[in-house]
N, C-alpha and C. Protein backbone atom coordinates (compact mmCIF):
# COMPACT_ATOMS: atom_id res chain seq x y z
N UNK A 1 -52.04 -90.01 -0.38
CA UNK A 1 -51.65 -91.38 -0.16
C UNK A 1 -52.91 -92.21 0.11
N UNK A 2 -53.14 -93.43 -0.27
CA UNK A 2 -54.13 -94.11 -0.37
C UNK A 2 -54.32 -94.19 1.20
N UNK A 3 -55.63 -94.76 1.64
CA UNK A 3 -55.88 -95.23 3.02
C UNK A 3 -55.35 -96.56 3.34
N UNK A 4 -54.73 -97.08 4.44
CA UNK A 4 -54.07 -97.99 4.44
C UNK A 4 -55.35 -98.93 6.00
N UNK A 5 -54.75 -100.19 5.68
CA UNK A 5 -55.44 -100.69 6.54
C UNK A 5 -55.37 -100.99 7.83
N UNK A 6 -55.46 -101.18 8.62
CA UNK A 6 -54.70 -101.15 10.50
C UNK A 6 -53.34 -101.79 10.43
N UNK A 7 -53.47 -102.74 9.79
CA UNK A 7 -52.21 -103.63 9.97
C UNK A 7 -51.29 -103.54 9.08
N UNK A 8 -51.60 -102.83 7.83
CA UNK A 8 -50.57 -102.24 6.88
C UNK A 8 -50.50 -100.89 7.89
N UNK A 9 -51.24 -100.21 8.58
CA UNK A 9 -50.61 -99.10 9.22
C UNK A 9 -49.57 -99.02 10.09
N UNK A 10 -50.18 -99.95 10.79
CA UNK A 10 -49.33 -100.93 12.53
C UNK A 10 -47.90 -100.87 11.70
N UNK A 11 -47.88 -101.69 10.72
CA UNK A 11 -46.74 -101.92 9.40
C UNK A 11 -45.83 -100.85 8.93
N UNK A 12 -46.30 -100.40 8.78
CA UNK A 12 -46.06 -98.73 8.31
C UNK A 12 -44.96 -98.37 9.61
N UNK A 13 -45.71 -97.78 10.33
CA UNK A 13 -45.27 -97.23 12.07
C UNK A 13 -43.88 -97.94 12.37
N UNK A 14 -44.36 -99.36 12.06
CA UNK A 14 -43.21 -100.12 12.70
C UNK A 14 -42.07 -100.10 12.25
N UNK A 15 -42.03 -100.63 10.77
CA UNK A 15 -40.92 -100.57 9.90
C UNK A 15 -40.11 -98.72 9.44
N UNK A 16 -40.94 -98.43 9.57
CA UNK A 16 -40.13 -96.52 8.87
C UNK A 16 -38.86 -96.61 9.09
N UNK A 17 -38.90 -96.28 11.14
CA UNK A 17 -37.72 -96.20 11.61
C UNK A 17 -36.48 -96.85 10.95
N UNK A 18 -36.76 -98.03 11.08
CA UNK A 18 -35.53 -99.50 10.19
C UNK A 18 -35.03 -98.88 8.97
N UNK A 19 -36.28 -98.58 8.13
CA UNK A 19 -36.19 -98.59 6.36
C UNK A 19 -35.37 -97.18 6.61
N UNK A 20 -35.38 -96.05 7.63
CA UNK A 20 -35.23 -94.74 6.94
C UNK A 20 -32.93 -94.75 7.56
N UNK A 21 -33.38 -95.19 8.89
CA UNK A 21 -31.83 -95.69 9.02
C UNK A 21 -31.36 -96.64 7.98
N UNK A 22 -31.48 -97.29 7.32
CA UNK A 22 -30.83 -98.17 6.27
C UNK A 22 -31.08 -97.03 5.13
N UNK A 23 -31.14 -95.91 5.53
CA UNK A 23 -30.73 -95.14 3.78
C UNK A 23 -32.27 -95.03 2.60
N UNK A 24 -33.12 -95.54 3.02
CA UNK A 24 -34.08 -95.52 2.36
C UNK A 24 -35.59 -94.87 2.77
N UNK A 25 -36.50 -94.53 1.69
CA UNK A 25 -37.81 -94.21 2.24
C UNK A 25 -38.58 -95.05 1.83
N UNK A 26 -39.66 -95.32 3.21
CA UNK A 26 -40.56 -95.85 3.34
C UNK A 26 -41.75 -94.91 2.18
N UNK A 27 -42.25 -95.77 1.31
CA UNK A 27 -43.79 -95.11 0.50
C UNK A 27 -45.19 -95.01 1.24
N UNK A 28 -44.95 -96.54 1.37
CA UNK A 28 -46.19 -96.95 1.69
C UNK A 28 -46.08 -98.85 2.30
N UNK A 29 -47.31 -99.06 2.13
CA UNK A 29 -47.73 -100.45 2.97
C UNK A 29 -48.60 -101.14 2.57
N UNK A 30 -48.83 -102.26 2.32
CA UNK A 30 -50.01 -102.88 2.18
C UNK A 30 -50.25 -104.47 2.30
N UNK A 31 -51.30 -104.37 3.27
CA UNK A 31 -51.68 -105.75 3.67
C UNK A 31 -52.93 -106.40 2.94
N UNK A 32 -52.63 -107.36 1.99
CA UNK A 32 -53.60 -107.77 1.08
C UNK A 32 -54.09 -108.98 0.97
N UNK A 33 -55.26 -109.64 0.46
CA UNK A 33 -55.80 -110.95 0.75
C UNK A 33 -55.44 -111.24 -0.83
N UNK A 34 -54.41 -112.28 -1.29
CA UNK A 34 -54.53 -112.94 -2.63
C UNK A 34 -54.49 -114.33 -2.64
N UNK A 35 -53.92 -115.32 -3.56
CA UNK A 35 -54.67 -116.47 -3.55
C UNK A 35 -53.56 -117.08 -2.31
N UNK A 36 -52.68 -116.85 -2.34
CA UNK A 36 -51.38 -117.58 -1.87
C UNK A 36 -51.33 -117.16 0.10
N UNK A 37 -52.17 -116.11 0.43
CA UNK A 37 -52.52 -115.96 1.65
C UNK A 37 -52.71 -114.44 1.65
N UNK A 38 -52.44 -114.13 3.14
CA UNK A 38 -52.36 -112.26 3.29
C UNK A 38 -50.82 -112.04 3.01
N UNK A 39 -51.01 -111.34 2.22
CA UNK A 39 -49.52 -110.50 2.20
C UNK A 39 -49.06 -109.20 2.72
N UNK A 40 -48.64 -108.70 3.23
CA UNK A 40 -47.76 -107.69 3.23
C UNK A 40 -46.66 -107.17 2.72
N UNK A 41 -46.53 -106.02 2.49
CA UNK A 41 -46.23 -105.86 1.37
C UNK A 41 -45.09 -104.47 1.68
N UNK A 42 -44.16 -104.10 1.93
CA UNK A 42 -43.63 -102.69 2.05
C UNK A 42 -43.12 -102.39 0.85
N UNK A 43 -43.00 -101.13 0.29
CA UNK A 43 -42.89 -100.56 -0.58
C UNK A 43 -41.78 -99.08 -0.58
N UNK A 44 -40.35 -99.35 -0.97
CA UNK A 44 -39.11 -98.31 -0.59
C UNK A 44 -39.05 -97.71 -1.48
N UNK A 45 -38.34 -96.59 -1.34
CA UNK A 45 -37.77 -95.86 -2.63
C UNK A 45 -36.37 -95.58 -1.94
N UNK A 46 -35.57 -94.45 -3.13
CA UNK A 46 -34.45 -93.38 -2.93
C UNK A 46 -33.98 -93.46 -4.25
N UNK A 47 -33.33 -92.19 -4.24
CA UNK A 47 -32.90 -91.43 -5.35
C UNK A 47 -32.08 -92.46 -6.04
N UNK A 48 -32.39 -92.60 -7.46
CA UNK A 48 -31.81 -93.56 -8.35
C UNK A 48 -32.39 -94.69 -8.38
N UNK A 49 -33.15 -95.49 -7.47
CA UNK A 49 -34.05 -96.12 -7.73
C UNK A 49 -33.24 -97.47 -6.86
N UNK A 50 -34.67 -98.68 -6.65
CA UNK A 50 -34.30 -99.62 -6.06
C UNK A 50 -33.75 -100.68 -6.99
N UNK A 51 -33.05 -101.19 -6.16
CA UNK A 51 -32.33 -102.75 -7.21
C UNK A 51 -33.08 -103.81 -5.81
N UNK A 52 -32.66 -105.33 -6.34
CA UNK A 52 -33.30 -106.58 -5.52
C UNK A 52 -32.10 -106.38 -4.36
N UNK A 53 -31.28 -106.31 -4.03
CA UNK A 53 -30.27 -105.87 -3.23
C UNK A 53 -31.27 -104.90 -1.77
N UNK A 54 -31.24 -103.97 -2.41
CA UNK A 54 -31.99 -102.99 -1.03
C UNK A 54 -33.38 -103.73 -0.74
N UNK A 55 -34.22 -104.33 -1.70
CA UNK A 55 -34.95 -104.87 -0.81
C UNK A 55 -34.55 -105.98 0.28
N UNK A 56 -33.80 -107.00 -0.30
CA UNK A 56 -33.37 -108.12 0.41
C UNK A 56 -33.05 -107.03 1.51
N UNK A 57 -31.91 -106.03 1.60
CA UNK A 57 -31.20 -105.64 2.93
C UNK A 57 -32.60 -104.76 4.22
N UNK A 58 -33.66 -104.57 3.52
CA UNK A 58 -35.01 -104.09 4.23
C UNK A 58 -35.33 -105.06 4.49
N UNK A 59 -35.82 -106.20 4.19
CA UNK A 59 -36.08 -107.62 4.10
C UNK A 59 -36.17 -108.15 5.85
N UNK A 60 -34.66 -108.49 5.34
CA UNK A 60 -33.48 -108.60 6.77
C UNK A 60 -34.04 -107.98 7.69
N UNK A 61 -33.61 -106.70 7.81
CA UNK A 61 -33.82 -105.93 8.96
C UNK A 61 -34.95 -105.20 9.75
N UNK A 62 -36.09 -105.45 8.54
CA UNK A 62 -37.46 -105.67 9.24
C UNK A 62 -38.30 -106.81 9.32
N UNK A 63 -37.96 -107.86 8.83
CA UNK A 63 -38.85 -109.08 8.65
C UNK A 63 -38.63 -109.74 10.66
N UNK A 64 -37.36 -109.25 11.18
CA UNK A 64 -37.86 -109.71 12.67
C UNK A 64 -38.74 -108.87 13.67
N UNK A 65 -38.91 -107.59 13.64
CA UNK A 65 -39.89 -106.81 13.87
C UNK A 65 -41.32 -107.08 13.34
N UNK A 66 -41.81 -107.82 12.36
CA UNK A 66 -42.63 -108.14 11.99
C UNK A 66 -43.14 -109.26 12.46
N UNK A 67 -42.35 -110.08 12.83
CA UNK A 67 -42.52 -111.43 13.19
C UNK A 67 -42.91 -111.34 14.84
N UNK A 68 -41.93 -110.00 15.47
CA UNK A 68 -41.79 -110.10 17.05
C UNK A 68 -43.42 -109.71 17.50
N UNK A 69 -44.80 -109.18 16.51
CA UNK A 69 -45.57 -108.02 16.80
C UNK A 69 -46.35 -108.75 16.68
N UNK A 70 -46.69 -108.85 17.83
CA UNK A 70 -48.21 -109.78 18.04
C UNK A 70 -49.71 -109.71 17.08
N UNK A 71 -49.65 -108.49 16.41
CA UNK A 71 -51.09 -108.06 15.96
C UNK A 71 -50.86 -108.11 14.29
N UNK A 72 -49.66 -108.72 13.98
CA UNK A 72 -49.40 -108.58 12.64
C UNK A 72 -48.53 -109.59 12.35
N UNK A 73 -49.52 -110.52 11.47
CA UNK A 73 -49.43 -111.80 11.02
C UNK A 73 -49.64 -112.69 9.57
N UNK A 74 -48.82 -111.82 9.00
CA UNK A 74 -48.85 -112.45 7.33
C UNK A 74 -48.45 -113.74 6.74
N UNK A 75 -48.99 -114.38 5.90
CA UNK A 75 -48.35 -115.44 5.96
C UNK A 75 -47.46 -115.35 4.49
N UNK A 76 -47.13 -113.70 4.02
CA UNK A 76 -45.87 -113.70 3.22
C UNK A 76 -45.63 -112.21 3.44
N UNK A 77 -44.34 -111.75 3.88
CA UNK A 77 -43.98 -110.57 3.97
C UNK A 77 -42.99 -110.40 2.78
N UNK A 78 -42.79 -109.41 1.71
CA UNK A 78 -42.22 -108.94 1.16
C UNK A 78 -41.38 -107.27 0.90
N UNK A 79 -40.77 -106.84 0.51
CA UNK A 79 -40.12 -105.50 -0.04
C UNK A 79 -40.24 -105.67 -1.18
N UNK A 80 -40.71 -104.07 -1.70
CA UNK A 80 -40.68 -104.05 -3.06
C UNK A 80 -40.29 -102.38 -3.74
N UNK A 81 -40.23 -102.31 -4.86
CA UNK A 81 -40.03 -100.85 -5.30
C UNK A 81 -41.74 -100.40 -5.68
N UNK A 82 -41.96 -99.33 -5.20
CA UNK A 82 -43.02 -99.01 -5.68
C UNK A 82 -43.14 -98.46 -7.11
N UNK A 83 -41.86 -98.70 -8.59
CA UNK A 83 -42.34 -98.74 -9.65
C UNK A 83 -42.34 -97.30 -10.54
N UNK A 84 -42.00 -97.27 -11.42
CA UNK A 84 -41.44 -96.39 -12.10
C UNK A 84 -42.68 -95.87 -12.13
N UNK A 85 -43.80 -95.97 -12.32
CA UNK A 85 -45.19 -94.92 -12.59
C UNK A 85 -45.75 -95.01 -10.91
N UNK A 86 -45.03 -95.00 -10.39
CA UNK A 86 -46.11 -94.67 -8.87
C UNK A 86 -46.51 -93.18 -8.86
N UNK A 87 -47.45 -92.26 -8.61
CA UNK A 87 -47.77 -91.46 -8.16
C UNK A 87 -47.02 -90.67 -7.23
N UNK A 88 -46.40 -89.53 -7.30
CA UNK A 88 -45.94 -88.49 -6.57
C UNK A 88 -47.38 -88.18 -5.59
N UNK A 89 -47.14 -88.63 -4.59
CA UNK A 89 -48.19 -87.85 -3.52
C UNK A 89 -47.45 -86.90 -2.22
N UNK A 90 -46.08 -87.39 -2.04
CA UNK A 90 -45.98 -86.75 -0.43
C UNK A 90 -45.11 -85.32 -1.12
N UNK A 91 -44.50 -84.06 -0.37
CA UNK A 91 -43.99 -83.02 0.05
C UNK A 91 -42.48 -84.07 -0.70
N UNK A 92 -42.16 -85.27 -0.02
CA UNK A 92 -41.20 -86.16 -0.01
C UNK A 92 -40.89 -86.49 -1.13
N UNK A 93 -41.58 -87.05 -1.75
CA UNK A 93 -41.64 -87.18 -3.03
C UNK A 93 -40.97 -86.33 -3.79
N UNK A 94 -41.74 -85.21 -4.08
CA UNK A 94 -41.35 -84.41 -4.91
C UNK A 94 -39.86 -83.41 -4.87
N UNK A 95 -39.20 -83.58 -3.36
CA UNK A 95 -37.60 -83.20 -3.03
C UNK A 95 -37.10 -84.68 -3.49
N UNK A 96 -37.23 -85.74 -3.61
CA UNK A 96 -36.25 -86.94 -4.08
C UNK A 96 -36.36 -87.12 -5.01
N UNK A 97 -37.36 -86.42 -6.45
CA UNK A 97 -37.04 -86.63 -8.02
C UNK A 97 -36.61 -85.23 -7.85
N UNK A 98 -36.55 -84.43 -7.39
CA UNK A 98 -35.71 -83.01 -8.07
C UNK A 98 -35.01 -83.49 -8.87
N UNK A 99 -35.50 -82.60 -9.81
CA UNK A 99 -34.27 -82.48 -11.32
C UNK A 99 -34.80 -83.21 -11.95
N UNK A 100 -35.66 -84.50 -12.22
CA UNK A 100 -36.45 -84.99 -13.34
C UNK A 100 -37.94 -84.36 -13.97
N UNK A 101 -37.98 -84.81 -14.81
CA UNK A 101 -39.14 -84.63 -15.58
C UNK A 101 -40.60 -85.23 -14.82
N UNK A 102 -41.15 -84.54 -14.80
CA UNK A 102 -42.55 -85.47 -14.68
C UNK A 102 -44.05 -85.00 -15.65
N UNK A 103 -44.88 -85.83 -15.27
CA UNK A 103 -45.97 -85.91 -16.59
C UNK A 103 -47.21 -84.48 -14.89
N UNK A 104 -47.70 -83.80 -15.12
CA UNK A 104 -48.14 -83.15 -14.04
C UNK A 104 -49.95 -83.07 -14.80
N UNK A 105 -50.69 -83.61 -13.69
CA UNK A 105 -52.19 -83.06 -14.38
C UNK A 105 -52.67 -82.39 -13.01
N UNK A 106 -53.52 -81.54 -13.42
CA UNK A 106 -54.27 -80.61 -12.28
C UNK A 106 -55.64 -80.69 -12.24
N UNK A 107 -56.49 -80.14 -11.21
CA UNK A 107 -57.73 -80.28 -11.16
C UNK A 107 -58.53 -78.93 -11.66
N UNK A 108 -57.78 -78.21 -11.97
CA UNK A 108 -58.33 -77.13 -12.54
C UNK A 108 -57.08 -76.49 -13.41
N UNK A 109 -57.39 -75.88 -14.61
CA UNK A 109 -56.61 -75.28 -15.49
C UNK A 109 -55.63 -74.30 -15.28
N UNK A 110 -54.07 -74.14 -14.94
CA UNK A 110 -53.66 -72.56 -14.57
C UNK A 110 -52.91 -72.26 -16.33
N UNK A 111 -53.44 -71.30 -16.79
CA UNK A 111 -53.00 -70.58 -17.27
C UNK A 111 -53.31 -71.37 -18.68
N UNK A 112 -54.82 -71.85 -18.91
CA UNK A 112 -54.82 -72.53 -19.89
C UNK A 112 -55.06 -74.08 -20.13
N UNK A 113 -53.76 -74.43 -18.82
CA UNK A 113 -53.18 -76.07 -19.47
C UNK A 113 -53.65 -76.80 -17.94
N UNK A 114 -54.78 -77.84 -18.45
CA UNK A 114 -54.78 -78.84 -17.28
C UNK A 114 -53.68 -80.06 -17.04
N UNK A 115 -52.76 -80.12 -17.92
CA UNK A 115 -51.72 -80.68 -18.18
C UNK A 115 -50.41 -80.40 -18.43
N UNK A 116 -49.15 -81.07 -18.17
CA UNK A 116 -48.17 -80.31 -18.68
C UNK A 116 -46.68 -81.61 -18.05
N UNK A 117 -45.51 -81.68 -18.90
CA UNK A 117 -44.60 -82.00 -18.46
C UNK A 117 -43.61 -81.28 -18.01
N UNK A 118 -42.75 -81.00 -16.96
CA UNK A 118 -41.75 -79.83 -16.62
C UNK A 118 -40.78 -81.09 -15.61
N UNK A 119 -40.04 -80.04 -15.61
CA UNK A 119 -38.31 -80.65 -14.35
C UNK A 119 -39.20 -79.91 -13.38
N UNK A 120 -39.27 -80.97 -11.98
CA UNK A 120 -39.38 -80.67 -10.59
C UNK A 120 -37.95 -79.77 -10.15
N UNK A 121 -38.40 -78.53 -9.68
CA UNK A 121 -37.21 -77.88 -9.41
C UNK A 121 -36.98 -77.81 -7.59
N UNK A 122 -38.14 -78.04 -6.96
CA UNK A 122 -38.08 -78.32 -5.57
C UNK A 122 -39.24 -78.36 -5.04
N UNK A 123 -39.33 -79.26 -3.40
CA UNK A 123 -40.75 -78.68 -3.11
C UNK A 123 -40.58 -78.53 -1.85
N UNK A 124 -41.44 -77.29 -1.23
CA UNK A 124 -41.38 -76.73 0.16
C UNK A 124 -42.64 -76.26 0.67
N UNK A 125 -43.05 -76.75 1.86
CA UNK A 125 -44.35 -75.79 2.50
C UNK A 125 -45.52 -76.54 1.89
N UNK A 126 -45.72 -77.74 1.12
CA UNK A 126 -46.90 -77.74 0.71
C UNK A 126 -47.02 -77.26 -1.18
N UNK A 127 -45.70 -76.84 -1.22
CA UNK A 127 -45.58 -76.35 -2.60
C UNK A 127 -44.60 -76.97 -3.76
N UNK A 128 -45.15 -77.03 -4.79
CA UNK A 128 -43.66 -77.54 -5.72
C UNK A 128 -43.69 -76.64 -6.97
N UNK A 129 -41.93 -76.43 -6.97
CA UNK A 129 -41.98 -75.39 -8.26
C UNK A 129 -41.51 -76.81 -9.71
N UNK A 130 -41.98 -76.37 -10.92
CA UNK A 130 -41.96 -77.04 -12.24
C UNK A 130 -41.16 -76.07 -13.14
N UNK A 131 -40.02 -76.65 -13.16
CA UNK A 131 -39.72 -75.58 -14.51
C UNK A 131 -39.51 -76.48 -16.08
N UNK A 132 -40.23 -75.80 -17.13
CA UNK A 132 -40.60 -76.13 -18.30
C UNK A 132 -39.41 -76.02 -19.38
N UNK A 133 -39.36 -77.03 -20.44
CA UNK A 133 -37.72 -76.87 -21.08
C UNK A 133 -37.25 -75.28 -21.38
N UNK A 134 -38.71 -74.66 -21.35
CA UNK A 134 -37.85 -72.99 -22.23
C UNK A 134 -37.84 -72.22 -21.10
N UNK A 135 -37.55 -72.53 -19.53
CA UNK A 135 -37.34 -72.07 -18.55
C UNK A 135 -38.15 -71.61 -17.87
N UNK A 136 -39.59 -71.32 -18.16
CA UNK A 136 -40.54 -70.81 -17.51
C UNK A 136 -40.39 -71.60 -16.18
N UNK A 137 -41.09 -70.72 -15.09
CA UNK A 137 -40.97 -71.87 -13.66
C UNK A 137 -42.45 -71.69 -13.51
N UNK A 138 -43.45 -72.48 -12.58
CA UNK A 138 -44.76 -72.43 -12.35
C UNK A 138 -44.66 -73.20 -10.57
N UNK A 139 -44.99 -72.24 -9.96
CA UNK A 139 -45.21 -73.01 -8.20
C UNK A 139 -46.63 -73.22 -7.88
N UNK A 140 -47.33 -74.55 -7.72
CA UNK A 140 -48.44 -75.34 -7.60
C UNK A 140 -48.36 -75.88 -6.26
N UNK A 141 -49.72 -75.33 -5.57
CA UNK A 141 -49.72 -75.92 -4.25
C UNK A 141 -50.02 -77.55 -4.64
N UNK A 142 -49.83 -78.78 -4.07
CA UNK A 142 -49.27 -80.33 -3.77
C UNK A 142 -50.85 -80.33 -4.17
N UNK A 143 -51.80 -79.60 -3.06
CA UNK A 143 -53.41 -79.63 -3.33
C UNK A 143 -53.84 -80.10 -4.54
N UNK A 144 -53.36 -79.07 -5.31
CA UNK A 144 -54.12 -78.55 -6.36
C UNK A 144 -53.74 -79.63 -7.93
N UNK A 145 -52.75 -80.81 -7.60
CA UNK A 145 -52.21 -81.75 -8.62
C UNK A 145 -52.98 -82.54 -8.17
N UNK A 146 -53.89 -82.93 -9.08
CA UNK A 146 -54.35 -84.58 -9.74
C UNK A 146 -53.46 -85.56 -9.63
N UNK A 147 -52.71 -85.24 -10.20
CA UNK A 147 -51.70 -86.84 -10.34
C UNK A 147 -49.91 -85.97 -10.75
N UNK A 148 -49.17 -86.84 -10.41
CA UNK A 148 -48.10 -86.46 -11.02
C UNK A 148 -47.46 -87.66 -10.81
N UNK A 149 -46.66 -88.15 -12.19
CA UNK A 149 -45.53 -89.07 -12.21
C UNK A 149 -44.52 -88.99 -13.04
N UNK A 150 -43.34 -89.99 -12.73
CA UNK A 150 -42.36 -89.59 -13.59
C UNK A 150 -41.90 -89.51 -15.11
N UNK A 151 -41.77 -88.94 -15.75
CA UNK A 151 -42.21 -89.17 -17.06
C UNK A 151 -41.06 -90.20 -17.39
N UNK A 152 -41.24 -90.90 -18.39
CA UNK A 152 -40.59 -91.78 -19.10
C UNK A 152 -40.39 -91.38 -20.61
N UNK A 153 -39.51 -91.39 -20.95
CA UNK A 153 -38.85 -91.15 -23.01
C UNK A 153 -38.47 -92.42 -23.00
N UNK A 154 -39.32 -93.23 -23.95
CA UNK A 154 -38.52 -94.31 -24.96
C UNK A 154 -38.11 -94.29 -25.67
């Protein structure tokens, strides 16, 4: 997960609790300087994906916690989906696409292939198993992936 900044962290800390009782996971955070001011920025997921609905209802129910916290002061707070190509980084991650496809690259070659697409079949301990359309399974410590995201067929 990227490094976040004090006040996207503060951010982070604050909001989870809210976002994870309302049914959803918290990704990530980010407090950014663009033209329109600092933004903040939270970023949800869950299985099946976000609609403008769950953000508005995160919105709601953290935008007064944000407001009540003395050390965190944006002058635009938003919810958002973090996006069909976000990066698989947490343990978390990779138990809430079970059963999809993803695009998987590694930092070193197993068995040949520094690359490969497979169905996430689960992940536990630090580990995720991949199984490939002709059933092979392959278990990759979280470490040892470069990148992984969800694959997309057009």
């Amino acid at each position: 997960m990227a490094k976040r900044s004090k006040v996207a962290q503060e951010a982070f800390e604050l909001a989870e609790p809210v976002v994870t009782e309302l049914g959803f996971d918290l990704v990530d955070c980010s407090y950014v300087k663009e033209a329109r001011g600092m933004v903040l920025t939270l970023y949800i997921d869950k299985r099946g994906g976000i609609g403008i609905d769950d953000c508005e209802t995160v919105s709601r129910a953290v935008d007064p916690i944000i407001d009540a916290s003395s050390s965190i002061d944006p002058d635009f707070f938003e919810v958002s989906s973090p996006g069909l190509t976000r990066p698989l980084e947490t343990e978390k991650d990779y138990v809430r696409y079970a059963g999809e496809k993803v695009d998987v690259s590694l930092y070193q070659p197993v068995e040949g292939k520094k690359s490969f697409t497979a169905a996430i079949k689960g992940a536990e301990e630090g580990k995720a198993t991949f199984v490939f359309d002709n059933g092979q399974e392959v278990t990759l410590a979280l470490e040892d992936i470069a990148k992984a995201v969800r694959h997309i067929d057009f």
